[in-house]
Protein backbone atom coordinates (compact mmCIF):
# COMPACT_ATOMS: atom_id res chain seq x y z
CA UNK A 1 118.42 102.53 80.80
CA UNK A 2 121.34 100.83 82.30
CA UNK A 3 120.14 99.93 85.99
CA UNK A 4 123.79 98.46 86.93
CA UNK A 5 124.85 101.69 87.99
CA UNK A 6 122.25 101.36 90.77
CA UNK A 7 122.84 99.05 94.02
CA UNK A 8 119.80 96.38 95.10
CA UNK A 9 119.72 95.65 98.64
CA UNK A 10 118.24 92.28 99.21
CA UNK A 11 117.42 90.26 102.67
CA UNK A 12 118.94 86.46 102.04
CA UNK A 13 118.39 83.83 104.81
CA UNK A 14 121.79 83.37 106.55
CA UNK A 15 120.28 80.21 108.75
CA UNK A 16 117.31 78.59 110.01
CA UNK A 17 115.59 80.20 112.80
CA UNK A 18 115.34 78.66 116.32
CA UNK A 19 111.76 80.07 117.77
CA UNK A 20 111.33 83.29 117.39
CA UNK A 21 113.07 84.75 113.85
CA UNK A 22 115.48 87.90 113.86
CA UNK A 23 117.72 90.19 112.43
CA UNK A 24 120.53 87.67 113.12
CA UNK A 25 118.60 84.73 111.44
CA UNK A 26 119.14 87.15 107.57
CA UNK A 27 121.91 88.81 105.71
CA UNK A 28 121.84 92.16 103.78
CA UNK A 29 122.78 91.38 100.22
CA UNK A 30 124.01 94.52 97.90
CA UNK A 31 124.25 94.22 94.41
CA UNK A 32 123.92 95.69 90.88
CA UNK A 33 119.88 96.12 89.85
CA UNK A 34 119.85 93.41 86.85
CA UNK A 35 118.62 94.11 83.31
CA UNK A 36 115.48 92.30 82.23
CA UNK A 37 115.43 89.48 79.67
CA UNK A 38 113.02 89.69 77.31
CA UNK A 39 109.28 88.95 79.30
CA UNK A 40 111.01 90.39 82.09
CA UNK A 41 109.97 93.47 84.56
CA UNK A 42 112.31 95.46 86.92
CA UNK A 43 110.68 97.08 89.83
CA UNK A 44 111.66 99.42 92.54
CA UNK A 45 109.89 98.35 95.74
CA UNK A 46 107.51 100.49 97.11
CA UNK A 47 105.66 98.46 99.33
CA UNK A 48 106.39 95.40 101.03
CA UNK A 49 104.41 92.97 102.60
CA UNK A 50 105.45 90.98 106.58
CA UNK A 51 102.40 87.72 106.82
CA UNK A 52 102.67 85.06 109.54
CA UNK A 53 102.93 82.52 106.91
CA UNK A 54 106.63 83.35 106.20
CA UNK A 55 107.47 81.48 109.44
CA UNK A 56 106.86 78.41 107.82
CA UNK A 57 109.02 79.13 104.29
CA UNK A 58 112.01 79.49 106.92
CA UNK A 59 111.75 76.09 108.27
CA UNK A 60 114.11 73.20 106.62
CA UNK A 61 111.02 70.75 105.99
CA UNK A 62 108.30 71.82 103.04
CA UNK A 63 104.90 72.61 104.08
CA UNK A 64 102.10 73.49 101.55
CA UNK A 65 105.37 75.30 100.02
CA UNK A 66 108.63 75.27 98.92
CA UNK A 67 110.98 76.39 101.88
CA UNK A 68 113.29 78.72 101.55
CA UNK A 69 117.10 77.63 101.32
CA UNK A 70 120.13 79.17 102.68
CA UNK A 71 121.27 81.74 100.85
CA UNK A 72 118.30 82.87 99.22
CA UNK A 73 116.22 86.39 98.66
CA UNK A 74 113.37 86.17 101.41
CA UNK A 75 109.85 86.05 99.71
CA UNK A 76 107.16 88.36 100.36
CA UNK A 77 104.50 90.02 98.04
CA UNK A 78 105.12 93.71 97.17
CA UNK A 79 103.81 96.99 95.22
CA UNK A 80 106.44 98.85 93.25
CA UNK A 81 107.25 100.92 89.92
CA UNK A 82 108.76 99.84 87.00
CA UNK A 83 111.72 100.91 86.25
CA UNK A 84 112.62 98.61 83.40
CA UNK A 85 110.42 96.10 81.41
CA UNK A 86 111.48 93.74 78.30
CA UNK A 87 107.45 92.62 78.42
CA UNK A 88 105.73 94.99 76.32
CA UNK A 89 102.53 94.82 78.88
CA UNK A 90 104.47 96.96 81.13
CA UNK A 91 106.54 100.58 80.56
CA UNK A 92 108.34 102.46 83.13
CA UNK A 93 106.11 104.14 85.91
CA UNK A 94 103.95 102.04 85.85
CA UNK A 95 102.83 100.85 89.16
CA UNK A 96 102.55 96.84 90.16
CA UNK A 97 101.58 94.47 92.81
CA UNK A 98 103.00 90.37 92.50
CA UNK A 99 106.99 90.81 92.24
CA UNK A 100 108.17 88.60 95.45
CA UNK A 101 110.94 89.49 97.47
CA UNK A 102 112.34 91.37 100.61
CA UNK A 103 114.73 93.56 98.58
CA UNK A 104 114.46 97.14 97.14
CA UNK A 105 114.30 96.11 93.49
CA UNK A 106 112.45 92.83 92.03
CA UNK A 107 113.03 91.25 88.51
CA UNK A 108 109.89 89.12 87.89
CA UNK A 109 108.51 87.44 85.01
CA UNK A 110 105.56 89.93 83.88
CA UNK A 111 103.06 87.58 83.38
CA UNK A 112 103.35 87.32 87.24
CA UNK A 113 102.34 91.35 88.31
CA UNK A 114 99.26 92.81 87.43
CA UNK A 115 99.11 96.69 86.71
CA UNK A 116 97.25 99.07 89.49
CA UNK A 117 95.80 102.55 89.17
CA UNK A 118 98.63 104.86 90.77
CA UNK A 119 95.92 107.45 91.42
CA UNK A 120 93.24 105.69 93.20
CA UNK A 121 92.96 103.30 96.11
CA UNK A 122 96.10 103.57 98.39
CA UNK A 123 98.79 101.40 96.95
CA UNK A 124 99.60 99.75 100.30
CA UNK A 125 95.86 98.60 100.46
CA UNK A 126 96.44 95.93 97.47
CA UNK A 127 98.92 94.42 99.92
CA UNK A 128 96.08 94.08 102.56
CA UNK A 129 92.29 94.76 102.66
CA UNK A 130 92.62 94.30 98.84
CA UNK A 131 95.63 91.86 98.64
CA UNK A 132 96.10 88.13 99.89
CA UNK A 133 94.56 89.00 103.45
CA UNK A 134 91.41 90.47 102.26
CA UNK A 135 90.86 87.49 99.83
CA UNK A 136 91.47 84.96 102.61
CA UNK A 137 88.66 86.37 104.45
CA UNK A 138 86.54 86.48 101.70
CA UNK A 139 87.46 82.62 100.82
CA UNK A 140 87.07 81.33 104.88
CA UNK A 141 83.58 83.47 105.29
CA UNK A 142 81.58 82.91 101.84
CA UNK A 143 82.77 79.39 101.12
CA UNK A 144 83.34 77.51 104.69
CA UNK A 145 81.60 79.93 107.49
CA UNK A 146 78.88 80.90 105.81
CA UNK A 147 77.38 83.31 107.91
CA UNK A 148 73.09 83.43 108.47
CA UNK A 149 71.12 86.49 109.99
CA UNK A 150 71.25 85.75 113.70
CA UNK A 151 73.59 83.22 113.91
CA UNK A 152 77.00 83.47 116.17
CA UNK A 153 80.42 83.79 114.53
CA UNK A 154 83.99 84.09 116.64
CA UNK A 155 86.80 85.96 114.72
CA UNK A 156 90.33 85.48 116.36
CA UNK A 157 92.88 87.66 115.79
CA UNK A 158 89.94 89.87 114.70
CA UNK A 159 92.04 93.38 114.86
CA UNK A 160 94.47 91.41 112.32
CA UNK A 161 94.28 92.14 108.63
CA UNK A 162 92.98 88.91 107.79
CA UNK A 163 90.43 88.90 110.94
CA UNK A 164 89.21 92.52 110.44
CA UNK A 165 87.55 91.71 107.00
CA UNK A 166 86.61 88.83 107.92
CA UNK A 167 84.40 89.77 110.76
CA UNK A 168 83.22 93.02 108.64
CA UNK A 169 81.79 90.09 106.07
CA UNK A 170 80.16 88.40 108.63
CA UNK A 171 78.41 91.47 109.49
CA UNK A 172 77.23 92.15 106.00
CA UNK A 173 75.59 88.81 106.63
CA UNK A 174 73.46 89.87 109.79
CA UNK A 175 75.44 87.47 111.82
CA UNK A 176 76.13 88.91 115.58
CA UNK A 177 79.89 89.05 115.23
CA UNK A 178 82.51 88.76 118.48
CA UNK A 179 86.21 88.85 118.00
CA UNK A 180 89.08 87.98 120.17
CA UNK A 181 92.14 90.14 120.35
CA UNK A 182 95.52 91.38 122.49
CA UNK A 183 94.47 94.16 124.52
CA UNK A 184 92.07 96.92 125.33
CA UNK A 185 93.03 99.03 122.93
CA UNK A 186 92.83 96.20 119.76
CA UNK A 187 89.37 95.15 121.42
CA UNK A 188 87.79 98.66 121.05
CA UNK A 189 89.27 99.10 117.67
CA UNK A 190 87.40 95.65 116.74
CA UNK A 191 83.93 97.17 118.25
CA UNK A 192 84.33 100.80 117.31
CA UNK A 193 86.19 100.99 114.34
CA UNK A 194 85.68 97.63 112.96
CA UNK A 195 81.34 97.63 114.31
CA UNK A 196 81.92 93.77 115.92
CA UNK A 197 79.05 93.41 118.47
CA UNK A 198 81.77 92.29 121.19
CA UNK A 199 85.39 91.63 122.07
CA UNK A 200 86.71 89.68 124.00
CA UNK A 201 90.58 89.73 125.33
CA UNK A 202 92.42 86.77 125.04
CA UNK A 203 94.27 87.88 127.79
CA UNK A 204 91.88 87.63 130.07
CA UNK A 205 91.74 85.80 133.20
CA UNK A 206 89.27 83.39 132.14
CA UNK A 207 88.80 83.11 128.47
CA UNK A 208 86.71 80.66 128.38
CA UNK A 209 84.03 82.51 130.91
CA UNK A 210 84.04 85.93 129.49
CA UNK A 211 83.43 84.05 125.61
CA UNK A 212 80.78 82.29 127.03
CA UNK A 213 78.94 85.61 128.44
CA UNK A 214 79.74 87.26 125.08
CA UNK A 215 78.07 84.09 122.85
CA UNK A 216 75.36 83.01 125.47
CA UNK A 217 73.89 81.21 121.93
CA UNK A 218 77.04 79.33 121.64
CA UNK A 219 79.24 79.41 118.41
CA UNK A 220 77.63 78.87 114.93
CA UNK A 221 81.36 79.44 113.05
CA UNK A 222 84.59 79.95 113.84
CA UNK A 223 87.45 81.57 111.76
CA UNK A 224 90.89 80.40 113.17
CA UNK A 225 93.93 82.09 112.77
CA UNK A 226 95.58 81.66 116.35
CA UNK A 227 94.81 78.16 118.20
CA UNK A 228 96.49 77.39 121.32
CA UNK A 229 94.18 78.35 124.01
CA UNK A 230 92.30 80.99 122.20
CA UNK A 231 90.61 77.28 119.67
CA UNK A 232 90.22 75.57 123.09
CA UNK A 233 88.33 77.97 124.98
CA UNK A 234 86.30 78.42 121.44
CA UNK A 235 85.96 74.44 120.30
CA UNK A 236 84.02 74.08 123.97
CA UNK A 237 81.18 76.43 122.94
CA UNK A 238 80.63 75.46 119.84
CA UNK A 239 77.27 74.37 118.45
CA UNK A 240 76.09 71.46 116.70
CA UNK A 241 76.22 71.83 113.14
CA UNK A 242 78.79 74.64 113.40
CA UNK A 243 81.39 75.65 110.61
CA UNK A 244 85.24 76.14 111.53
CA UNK A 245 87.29 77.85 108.43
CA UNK A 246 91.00 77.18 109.49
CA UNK A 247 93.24 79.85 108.42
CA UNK A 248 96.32 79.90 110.53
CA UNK A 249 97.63 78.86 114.14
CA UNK A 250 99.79 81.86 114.48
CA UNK A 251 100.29 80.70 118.54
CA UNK A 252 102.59 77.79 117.36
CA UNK A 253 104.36 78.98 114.26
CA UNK A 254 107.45 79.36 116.48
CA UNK A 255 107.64 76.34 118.28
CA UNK A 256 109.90 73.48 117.16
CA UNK A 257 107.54 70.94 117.48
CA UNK A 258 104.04 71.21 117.17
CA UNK A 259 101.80 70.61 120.77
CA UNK A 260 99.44 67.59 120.89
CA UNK A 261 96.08 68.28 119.10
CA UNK A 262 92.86 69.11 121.04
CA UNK A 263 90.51 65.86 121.44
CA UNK A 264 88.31 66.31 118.73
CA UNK A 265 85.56 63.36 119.57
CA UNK A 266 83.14 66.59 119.82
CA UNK A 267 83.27 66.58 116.28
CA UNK A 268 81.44 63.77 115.61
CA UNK A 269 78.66 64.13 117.67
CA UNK A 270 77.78 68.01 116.99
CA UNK A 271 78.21 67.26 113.47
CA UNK A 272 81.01 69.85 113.35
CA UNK A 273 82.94 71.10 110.01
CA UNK A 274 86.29 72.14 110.11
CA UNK A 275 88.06 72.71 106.71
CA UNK A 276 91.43 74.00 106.49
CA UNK A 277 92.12 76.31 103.16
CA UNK A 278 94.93 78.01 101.87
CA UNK A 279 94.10 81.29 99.41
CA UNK A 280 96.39 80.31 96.68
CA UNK A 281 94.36 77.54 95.83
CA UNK A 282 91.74 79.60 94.02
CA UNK A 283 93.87 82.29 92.78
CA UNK A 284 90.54 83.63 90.71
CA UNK A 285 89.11 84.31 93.78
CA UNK A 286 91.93 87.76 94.28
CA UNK A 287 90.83 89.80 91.13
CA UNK A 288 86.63 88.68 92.30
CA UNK A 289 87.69 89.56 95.79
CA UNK A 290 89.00 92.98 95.07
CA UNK A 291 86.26 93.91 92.15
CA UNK A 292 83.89 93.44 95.12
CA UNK A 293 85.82 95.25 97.64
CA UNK A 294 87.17 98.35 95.89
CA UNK A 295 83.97 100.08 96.54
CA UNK A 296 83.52 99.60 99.95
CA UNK A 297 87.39 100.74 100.85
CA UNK A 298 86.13 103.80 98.69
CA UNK A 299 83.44 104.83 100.78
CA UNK A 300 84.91 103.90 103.49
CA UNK A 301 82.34 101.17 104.29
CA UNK A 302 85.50 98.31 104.71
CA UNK A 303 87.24 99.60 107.83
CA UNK A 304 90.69 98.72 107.52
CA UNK A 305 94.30 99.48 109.84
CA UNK A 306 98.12 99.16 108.42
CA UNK A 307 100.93 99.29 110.98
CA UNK A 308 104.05 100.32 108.59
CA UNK A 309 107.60 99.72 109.93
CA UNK A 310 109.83 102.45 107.69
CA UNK A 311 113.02 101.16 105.58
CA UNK A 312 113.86 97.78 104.25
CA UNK A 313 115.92 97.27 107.27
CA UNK A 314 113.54 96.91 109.32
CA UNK A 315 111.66 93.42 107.76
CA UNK A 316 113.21 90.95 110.37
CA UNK A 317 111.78 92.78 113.06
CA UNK A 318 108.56 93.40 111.58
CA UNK A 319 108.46 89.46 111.00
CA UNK A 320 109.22 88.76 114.67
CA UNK A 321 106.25 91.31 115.97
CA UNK A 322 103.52 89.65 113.70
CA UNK A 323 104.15 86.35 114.68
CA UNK A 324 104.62 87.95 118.44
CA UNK A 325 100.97 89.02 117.95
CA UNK A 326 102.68 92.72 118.29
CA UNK A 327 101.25 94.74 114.81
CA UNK A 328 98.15 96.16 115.00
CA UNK A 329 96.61 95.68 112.07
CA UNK A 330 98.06 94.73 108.40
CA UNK A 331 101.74 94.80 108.87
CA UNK A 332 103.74 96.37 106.12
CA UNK A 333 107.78 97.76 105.56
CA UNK A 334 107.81 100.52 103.34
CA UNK A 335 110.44 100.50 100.88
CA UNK A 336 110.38 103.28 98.96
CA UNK A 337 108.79 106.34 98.16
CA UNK A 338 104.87 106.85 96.16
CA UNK A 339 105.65 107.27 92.86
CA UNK A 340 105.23 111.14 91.72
């Protein structure tokens, strides 16, 4: 099938963000859908997915990964169909999560994708409770947290699709389980939908008094994906011997320069571990997350939320709110329409 007849649309970075990114920062590409060579998969994009960590591929230094450079297709994970395939592991219709990329059709290597069942969990879900997010909980809770029956553990951004399984895990522990979050409404989603034991809003007044009443044990382990003032208020209740899993500092992704570190002599003498981790590093740990988890998104015993923005168009935007702390729940653009 000749796909040249058929435009791409594709989001390249036009320059380098200053604070907060938008729709000014990217330019909308249109060309002709390319053929595959052979090993090669087209896909039409279904699903794509917006993850605080895209703040940092925008910035002109590396971090833990290669920046992207002016001029260039933005990266971010997505679900789509084949519509052409030189790899005979793949046919057309088939569907696929792995091709990278905020545009409406990916060409990808096929040993990169991995093949889904179009018929059973919701496609979007592989992107999120099932994707990179749910496996970063599952890495941060069973390997660094480690939650016991009775102990303490603080989830922030706990209505957040990394946060939300990871506080459900704790819970399948017997660990009491308290979460901070933006708002009434994300705090009763974290105790009512999500079965936390508390919330607390990191709003509030006085942070640091209302986590106190919530954890009157103190903190046994902490997963981070905020810091600012939301770790402070935390770091002072924690107890000795306590585990810290650090995940992301979504507060101070925007910022040009990075605020002066907390004084972290506490460390020392509460014995305190705090390991930073980044999911990619054990990529085995995706298909062992997701043969455990399928189940429990079945029966609906993993609570999960998606906040979809509608049209490709709409990916700068959707960028800006997550790191704005403005989705609630896994953040997603779709693309294009469910396969039939």
């Amino acid at each position: 099938m000749n796909q040249n007849a058929v435009i791409r649309r594709s989001w390249v970075l036009k320059h380098r963000p200053s604070g907060a990114p938008s729709a000014e920062d990217f330019a909308l590409r249109d060309d002709a859908v390319p053929e595959p060579a052979p090993g090669e998969v087209v896909t039409r994009t279904i699903w794509l997915s917006i993850d605080p960590y895209m703040r940092g591929r925008l910035r002109e230094q590396q971090t833990y990964a290669v920046a992207i450079q002016i001029g260039e297709v933005m990266t971010g994970e997505t679900v789509g169909e084949v519509i052409a395939s030189a790899d005979p592991g793949f046919a057309p219709g088939d569907v696929v999560v792995g091709a990278r990329g905020w545009q409406t059709h990916c060409l990808t290597p096929g040993e990169r994708l991995v093949k889904l069942d179009r018929h059973g969990t919701p496609l979007s879900a592989y992107l999120g409770v099932l994707g990179m997010p749910g496996a970063t909980a599952y890495r941060g809770i069973s390997e660094i947290c480690q939650p016991k029956a009775g102990e303490t553990v603080v989830i922030s951004a706990a209505s957040g699709a990394v946060g939300s399984v990871a506080g459900q895990l704790a819970k399948r522990a017997g660990a009491r389980v308290v979460g901070i979050a933006g708002g009434a409404e994300k705090c009763l989603f974290v105790q009512e939908t999500l079965g936390f034991d508390d919330c607390v809003d990191h709003r509030s007044m006085d942070l640091r008094r209302e986590l106190e009443a919530c954890c009157p044990n103190g903190i046994d382990a902490y997963f981070e994906n905020v810091g600012g003032a939301v770790q402070a208020a935390v770091f002072d209740l924690l107890n000795p011997f306590a585990r810290v899993a650090m995940c992301g500092m979504v507060s101070q992704y925007n910022e040009a320069a990075f605020p002066a570190g907390p004084n972290l002599g506490f460390v020392v003498g509460k014995r305190v571990l705090i390991q930073g981790f980044i999911v990619s590093d054990k990529p085995e740990k995706l298909a062992e997350w997701r043969a455990l988890a399928a189940p429990w998104v079945t029966d609906g015993s993993l609570a999960y939320r998606e906040d979809v923005h509608d049209g490709l168009e709409e990916a700068p935007q959707a960028l800006a709110g997550v790191l704005g702390g403005r989705n609630f729940g896994k953040l997603l653009v779709r693309v294009g329409d469910d396969p039939r």
